[in-house]
Protein backbone atom coordinates (compact mmCIF):
# COMPACT_ATOMS: atom_id res chain seq x y z
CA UNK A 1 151.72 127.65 138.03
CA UNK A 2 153.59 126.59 134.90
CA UNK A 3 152.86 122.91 134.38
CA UNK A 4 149.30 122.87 133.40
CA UNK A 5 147.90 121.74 129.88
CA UNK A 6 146.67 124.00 127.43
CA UNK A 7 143.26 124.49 125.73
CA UNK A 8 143.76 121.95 122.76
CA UNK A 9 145.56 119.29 125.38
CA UNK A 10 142.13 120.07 127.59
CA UNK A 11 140.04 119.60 124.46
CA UNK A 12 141.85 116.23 123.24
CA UNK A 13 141.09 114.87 126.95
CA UNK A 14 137.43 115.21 126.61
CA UNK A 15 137.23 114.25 122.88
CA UNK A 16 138.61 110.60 123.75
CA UNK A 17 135.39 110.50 126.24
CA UNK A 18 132.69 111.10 123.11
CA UNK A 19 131.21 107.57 121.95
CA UNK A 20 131.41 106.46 118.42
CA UNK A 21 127.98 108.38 116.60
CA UNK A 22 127.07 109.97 119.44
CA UNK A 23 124.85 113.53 118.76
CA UNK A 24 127.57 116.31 119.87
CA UNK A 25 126.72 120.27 120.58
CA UNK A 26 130.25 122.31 121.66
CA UNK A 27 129.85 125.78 122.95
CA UNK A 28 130.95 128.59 121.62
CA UNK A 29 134.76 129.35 121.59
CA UNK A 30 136.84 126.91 123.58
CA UNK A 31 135.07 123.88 123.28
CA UNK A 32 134.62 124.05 119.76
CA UNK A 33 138.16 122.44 119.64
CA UNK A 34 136.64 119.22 120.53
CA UNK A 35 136.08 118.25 117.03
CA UNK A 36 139.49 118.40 115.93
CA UNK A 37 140.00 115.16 118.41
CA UNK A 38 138.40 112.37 117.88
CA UNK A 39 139.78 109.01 118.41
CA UNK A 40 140.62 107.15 115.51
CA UNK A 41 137.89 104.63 114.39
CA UNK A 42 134.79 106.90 115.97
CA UNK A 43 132.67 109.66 113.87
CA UNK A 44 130.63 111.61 116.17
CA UNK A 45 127.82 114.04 114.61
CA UNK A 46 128.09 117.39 115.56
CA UNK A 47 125.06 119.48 116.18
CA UNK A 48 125.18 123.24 115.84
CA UNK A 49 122.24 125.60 117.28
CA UNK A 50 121.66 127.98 114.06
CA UNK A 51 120.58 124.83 112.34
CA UNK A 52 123.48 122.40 111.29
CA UNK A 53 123.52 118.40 111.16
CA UNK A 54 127.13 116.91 111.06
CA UNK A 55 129.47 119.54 109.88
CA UNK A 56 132.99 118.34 109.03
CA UNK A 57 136.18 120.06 109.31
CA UNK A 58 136.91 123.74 109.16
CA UNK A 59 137.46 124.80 105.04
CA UNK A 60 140.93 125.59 103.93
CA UNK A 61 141.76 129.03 103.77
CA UNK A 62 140.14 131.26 101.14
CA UNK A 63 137.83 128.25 100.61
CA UNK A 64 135.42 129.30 102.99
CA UNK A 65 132.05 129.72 102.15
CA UNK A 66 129.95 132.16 104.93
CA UNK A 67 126.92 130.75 104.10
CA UNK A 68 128.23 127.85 106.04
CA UNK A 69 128.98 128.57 109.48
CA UNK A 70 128.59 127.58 112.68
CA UNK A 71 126.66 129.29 116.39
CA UNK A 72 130.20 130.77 116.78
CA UNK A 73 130.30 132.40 113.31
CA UNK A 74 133.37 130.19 112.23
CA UNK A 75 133.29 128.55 108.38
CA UNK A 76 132.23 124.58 108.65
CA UNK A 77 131.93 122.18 105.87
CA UNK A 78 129.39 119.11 105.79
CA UNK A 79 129.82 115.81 105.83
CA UNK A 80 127.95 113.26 103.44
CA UNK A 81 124.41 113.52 105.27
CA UNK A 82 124.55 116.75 106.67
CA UNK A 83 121.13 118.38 107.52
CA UNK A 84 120.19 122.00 107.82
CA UNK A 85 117.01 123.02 109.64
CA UNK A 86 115.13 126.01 111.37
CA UNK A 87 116.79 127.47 114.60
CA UNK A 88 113.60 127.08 116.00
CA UNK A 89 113.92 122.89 114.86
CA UNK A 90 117.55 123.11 116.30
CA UNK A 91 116.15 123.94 119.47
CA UNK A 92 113.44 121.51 119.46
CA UNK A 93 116.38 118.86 119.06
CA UNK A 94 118.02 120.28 122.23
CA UNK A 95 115.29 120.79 124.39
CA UNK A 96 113.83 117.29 123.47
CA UNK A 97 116.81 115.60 124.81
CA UNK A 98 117.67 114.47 121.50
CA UNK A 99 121.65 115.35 121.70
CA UNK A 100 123.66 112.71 123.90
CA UNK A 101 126.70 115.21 124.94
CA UNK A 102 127.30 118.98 125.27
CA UNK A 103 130.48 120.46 125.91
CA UNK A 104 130.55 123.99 127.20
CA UNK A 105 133.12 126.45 128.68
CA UNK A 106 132.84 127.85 132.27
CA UNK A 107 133.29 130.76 134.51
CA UNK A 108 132.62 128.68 137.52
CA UNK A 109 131.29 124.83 138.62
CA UNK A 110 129.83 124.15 141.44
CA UNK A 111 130.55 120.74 143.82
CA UNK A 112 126.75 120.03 142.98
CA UNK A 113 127.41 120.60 139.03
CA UNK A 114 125.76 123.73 138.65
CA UNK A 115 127.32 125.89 136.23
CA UNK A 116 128.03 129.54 135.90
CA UNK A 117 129.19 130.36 132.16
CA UNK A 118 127.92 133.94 131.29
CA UNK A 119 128.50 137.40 133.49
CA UNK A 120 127.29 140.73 133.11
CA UNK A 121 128.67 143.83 133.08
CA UNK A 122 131.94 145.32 131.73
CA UNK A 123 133.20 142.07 130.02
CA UNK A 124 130.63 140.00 130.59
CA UNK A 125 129.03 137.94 128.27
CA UNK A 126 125.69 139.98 127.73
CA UNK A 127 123.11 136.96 127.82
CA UNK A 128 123.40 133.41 128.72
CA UNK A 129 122.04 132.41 124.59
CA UNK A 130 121.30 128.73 124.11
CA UNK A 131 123.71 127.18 127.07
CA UNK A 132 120.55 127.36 129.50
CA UNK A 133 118.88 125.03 126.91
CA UNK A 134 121.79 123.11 126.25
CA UNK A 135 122.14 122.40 129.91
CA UNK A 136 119.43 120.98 130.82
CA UNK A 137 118.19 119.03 126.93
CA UNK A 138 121.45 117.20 126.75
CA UNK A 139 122.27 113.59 128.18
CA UNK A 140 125.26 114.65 129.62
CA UNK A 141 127.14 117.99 130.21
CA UNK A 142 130.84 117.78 130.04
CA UNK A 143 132.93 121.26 130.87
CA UNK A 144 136.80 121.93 129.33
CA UNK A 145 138.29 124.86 131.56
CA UNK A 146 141.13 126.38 133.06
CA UNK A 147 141.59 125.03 136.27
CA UNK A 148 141.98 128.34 138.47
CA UNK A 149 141.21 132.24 136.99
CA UNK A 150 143.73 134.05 135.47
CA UNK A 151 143.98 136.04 139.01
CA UNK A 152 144.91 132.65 140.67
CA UNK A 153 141.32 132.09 142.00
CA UNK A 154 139.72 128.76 141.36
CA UNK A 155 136.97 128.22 139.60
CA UNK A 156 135.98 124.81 141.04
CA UNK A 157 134.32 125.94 144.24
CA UNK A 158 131.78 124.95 147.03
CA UNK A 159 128.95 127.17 145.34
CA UNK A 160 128.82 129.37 142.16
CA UNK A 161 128.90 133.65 143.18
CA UNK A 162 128.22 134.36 139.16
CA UNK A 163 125.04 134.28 137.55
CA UNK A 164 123.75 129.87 136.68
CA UNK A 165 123.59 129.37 133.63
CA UNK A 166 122.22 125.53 135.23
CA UNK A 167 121.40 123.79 138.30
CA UNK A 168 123.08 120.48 139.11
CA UNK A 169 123.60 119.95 135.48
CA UNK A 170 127.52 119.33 134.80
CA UNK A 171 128.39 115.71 135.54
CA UNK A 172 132.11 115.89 134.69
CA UNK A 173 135.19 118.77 134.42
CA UNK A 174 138.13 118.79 132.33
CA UNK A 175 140.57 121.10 133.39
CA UNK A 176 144.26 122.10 133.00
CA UNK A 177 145.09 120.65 136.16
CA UNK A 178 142.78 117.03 136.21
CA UNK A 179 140.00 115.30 135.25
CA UNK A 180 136.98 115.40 138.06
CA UNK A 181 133.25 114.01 137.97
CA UNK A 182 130.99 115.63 140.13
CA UNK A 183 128.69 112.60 142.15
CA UNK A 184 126.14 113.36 144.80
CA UNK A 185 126.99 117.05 145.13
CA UNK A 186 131.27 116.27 145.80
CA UNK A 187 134.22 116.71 143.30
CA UNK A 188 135.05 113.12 142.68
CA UNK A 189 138.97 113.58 141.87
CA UNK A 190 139.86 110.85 139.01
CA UNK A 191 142.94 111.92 137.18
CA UNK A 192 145.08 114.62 138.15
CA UNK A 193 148.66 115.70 135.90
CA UNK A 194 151.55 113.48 137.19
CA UNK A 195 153.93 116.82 138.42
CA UNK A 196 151.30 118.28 140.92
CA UNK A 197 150.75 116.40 144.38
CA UNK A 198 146.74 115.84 145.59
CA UNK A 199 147.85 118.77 148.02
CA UNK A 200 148.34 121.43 145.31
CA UNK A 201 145.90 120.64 143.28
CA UNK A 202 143.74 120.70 146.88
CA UNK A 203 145.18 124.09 147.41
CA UNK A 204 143.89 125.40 144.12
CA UNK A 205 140.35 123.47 144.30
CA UNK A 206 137.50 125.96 146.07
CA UNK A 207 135.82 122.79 147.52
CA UNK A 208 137.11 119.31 148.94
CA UNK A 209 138.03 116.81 146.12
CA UNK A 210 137.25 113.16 147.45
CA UNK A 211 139.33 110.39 146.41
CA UNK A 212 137.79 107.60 146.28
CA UNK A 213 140.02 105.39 145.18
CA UNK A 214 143.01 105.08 143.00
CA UNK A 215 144.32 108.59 141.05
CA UNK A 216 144.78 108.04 137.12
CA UNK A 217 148.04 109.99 135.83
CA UNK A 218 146.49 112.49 133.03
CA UNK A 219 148.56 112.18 130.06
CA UNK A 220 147.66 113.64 126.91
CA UNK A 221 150.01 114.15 123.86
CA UNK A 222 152.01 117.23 122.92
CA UNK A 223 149.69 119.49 120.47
């Protein structure tokens, strides 16, 4: 499978869904892309869990300062307004349903949105951290993937095999292949990449994708 988008193509996708000021947490790795992508005309404020109120864009190189980082360790720098704060405060914002979107990687989604995004073992992430808060404090849960494993398996299936990291939680996927919200426990297919038919993209889906209705062409520019 050679026609697929990759990660920052995924991450533009779901940065055009973000509304103008809304209160933003990306996960660690991947989805912390997403900032790099928002539309023209709309400022959302990013939320980070060790305690970070509207960071900005990442420092130029050798201008980084490491007091200033973000969950995943990277340098940040702060917008006019930026607020810092006790993890234990940064938590209190998540859990209290105070943050309108959170973006997270995946392992595996299930048809009725839960989501599997840690492992164990040799490889495995060794805890499921803050994503088990995340889950379940946000608004809405968004997920930016690949759209099968790197062994060809998919990772959109009828139920998760991998440890949750939340029940019925993820509400819509954005993968390599299409773009697919996840209503009353189906995969609700609404855009898929112009070059693959609905039977492919079937063929590498590990649960049925309805289609409801009309099939948007997912476009995205080159990055």
């Amino acid at each position: 499978m050679t026609d697929k988008l990759s990660n920052a193509q995924i991450a533009w996708r779901a940065a055009q869904d973000i509304e103008d000021g809304a209160y933003v947490n990306l996960g660690i790795g991947f989805p912390e892309m997403v900032a790099q992508y928002q539309p023209p005309g709309r400022q959302a404020v990013f939320h980070t869990e060790n305690g970070i109120l509207d960071f900005g864009e990442p420092p130029a190189a050798g201008e980084e300062d490491w007091d200033l980082i973000n969950a995943g360790k990277k340098a940040v720098t702060l917008n006019p307004g930026a607020a810092f704060f006790h993890h234990a405060d940064s938590f209190a914002m998540v859990r209290g349903g105070h943050l309108d979107v959170a973006i997270l990687g995946a392992y595996q989604v299930a048809q009725n949105g839960d989501l599997a995004n840690w492992s164990v073992g040799a490889g495995g992430v060794p805890a499921v951290g803050g994503a088990m808060d995340l889950v379940h404090g946000a608004k809405r849960v968004a997920v930016i993937t690949e759209h099968v494993t790197k062994k060809g398996e998919p990772k959109l299936l009828d139920r998760c095999t991998l440890p949750l990291t939340g029940v019925g939680c993820v509400t819509r996927v954005y993968t390599s292949l299409a773009v697919i919200d996840i209503e009353n426990g189906r995969f609700v297919l609404r855009e898929k990449l112009p070059s693959i038919s609905l039977e492919q993209l079937q063929s590498l889906t590990g649960a049925e994708l309805l289609v409801p209705g009309p099939v948007a062409d997912l476009v995205v520019p080159e990055l």
